[in-house]
Protein backbone atom coordinates (compact mmCIF):
# COMPACT_ATOMS: atom_id res chain seq x y z
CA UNK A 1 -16.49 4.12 -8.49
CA UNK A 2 -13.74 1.70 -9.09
CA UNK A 3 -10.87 4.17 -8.15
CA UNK A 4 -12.96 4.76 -4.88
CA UNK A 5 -12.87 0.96 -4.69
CA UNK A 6 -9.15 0.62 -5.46
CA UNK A 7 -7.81 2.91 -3.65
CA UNK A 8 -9.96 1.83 -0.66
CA UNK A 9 -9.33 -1.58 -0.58
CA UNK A 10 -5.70 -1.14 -1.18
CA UNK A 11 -5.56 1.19 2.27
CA UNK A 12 -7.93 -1.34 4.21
CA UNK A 13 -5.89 -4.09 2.92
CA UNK A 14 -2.50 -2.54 4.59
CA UNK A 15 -3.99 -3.29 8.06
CA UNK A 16 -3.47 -7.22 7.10
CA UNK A 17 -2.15 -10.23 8.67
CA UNK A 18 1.37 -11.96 9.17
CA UNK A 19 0.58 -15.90 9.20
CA UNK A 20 -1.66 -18.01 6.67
CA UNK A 21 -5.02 -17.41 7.57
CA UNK A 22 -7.92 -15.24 8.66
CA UNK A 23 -6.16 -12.12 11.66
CA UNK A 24 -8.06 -10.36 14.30
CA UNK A 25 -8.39 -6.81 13.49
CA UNK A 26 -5.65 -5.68 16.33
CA UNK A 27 -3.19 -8.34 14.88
CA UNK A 28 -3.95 -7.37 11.42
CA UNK A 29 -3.28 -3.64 12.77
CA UNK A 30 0.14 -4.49 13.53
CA UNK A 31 1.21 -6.41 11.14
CA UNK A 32 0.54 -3.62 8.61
CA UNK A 33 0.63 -0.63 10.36
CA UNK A 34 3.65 1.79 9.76
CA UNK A 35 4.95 -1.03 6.87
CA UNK A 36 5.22 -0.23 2.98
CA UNK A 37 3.48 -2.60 0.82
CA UNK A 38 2.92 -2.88 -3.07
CA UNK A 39 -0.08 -3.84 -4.37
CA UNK A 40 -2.03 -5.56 -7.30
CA UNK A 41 -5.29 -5.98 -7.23
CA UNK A 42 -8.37 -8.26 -9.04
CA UNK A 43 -9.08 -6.00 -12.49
CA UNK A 44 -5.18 -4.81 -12.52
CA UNK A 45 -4.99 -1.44 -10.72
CA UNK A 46 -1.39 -1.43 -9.04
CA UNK A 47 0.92 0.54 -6.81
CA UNK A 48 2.66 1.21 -3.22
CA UNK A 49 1.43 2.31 0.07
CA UNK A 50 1.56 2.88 3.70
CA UNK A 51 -0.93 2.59 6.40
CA UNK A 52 -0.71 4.90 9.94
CA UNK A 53 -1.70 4.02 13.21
CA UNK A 54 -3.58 6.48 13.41
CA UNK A 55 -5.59 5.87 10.53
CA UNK A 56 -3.83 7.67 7.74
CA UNK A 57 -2.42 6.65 4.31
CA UNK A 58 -0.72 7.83 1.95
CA UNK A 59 0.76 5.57 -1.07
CA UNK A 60 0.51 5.62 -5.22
CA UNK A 61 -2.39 3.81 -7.25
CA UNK A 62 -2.42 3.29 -11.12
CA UNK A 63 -5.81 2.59 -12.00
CA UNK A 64 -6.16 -0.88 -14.01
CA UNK A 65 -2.81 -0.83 -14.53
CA UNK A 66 -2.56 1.92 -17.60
CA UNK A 67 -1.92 5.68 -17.44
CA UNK A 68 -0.65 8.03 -14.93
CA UNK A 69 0.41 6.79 -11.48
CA UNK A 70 -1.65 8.73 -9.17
CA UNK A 71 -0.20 10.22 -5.49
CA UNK A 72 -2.91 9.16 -2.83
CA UNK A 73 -3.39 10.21 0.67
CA UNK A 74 -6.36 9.50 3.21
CA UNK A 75 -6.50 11.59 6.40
CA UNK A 76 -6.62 10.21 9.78
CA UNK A 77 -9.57 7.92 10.64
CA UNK A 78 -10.40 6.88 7.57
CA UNK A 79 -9.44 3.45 8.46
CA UNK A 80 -10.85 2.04 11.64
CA UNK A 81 -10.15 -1.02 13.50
CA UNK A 82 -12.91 -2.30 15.82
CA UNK A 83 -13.58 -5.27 17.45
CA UNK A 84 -15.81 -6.93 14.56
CA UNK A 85 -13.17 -5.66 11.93
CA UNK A 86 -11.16 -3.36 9.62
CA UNK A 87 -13.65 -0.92 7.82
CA UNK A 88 -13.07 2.82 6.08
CA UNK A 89 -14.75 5.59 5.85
CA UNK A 90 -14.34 7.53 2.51
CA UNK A 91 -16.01 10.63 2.14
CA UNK A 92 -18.84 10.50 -0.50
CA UNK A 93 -19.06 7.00 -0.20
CA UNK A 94 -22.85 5.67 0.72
CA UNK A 95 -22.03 3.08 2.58
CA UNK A 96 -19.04 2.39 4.71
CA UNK A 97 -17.14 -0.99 3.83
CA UNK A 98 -15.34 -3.59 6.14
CA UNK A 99 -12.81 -5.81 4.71
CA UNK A 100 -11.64 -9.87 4.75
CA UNK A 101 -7.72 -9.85 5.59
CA UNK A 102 -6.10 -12.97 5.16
CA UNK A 103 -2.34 -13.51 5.58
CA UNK A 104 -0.29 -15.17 2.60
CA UNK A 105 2.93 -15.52 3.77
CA UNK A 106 4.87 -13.95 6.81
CA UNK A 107 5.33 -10.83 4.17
CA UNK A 108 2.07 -10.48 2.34
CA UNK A 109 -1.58 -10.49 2.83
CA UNK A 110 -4.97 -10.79 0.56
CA UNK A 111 -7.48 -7.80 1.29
CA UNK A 112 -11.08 -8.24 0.03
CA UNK A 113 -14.20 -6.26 0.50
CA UNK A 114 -16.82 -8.50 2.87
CA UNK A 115 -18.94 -9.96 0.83
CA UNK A 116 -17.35 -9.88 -2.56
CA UNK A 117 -14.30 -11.90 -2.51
CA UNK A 118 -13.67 -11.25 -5.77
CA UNK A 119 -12.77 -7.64 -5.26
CA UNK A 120 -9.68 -8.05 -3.54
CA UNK A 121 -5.39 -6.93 -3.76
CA UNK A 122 -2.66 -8.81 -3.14
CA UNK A 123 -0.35 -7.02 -0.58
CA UNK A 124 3.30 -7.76 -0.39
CA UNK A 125 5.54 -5.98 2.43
CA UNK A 126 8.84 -3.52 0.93
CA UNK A 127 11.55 -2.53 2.79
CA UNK A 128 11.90 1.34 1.53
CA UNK A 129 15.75 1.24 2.82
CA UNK A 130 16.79 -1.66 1.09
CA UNK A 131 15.07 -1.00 -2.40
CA UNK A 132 16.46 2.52 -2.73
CA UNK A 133 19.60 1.14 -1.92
CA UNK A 134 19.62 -1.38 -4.51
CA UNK A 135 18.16 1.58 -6.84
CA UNK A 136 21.25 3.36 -6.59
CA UNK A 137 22.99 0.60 -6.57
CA UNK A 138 22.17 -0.51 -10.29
CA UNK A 139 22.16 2.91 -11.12
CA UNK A 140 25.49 4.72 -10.39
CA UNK A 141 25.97 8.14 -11.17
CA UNK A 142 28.82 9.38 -12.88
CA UNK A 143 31.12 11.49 -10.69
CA UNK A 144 32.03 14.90 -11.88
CA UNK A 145 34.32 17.38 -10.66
CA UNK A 146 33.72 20.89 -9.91
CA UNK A 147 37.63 21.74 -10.90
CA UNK A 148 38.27 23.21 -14.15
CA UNK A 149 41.83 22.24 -16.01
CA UNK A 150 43.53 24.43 -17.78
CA UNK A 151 45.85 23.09 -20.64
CA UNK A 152 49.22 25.12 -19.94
CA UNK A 153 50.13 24.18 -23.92
């Protein structure tokens, strides 16, 4: 139940806001949509993920913070934007759950489920370009040639 609930609120949470306070659903929609975002959320369950127009996502979760990071994807539709909010539908689920989005900063976003503001994640935007840049970066590889020498002794 509380992986269904992680991994949940982290996608719902994607389609969040841009400026301090409470978004619309359609500005919360693109503010998030497309965007990579990390996430840590209330009882420690982290990770990275994006949110499609369409719907979609597709990201990593690590479940209370311990043990295996887990590959996640959602098909289309499963998140929904309507006019009275952002809600999911998860498969196997018995009841279909709209979330509170509430902007941080101009690069992250709180997502909680409505009604329990306790169970939220904290959302803060990547740029994907940049970090694997910096990845390589820190990390240089050593060069090695593909030519063979020959000692003419």
């Amino acid at each position: 139940m509380y992986r269904s609930m992680a991994v949940l609120c982290v996608a719902i949470a994607t389609i969040l806001p841009a400026a301090a306070g409470e978004m619309k659903p359609e500005e919360a929609r693109h503010f998030v949509a497309g965007k990579l975002f990390s996430y840590t959320c209330f009882e420690g369950t982290t990770g990275m993920g994006r949110i499609f127009a369409d719907g979609s996502a597709f990201g990593t979760i690590r479940i209370g913070g311990t043990g295996p990071v887990r590959y996640v994807s959602l098909p289309a539709g499963t998140i929904r934007v309507t006019p009275e909010g952002v809600c999911a539908s998860v498969r196997g689920m018995l009841f279909e759950p709209c979330f509170n989005l509430e902007k941080t900063s101009e690069a992250s976003f709180r997502g909680s489920i409505a009604g329990l503001s306790f169970a939220y994640c904290d959302f803060t935007r990547r740029n994907a370009r940049l970090e694997l840049t910096a990845s390589n970066t820190l990390r240089p590889r050593p060069v090695q040639s593909s030519a063979r020498t020959t000692s003419s002794e």
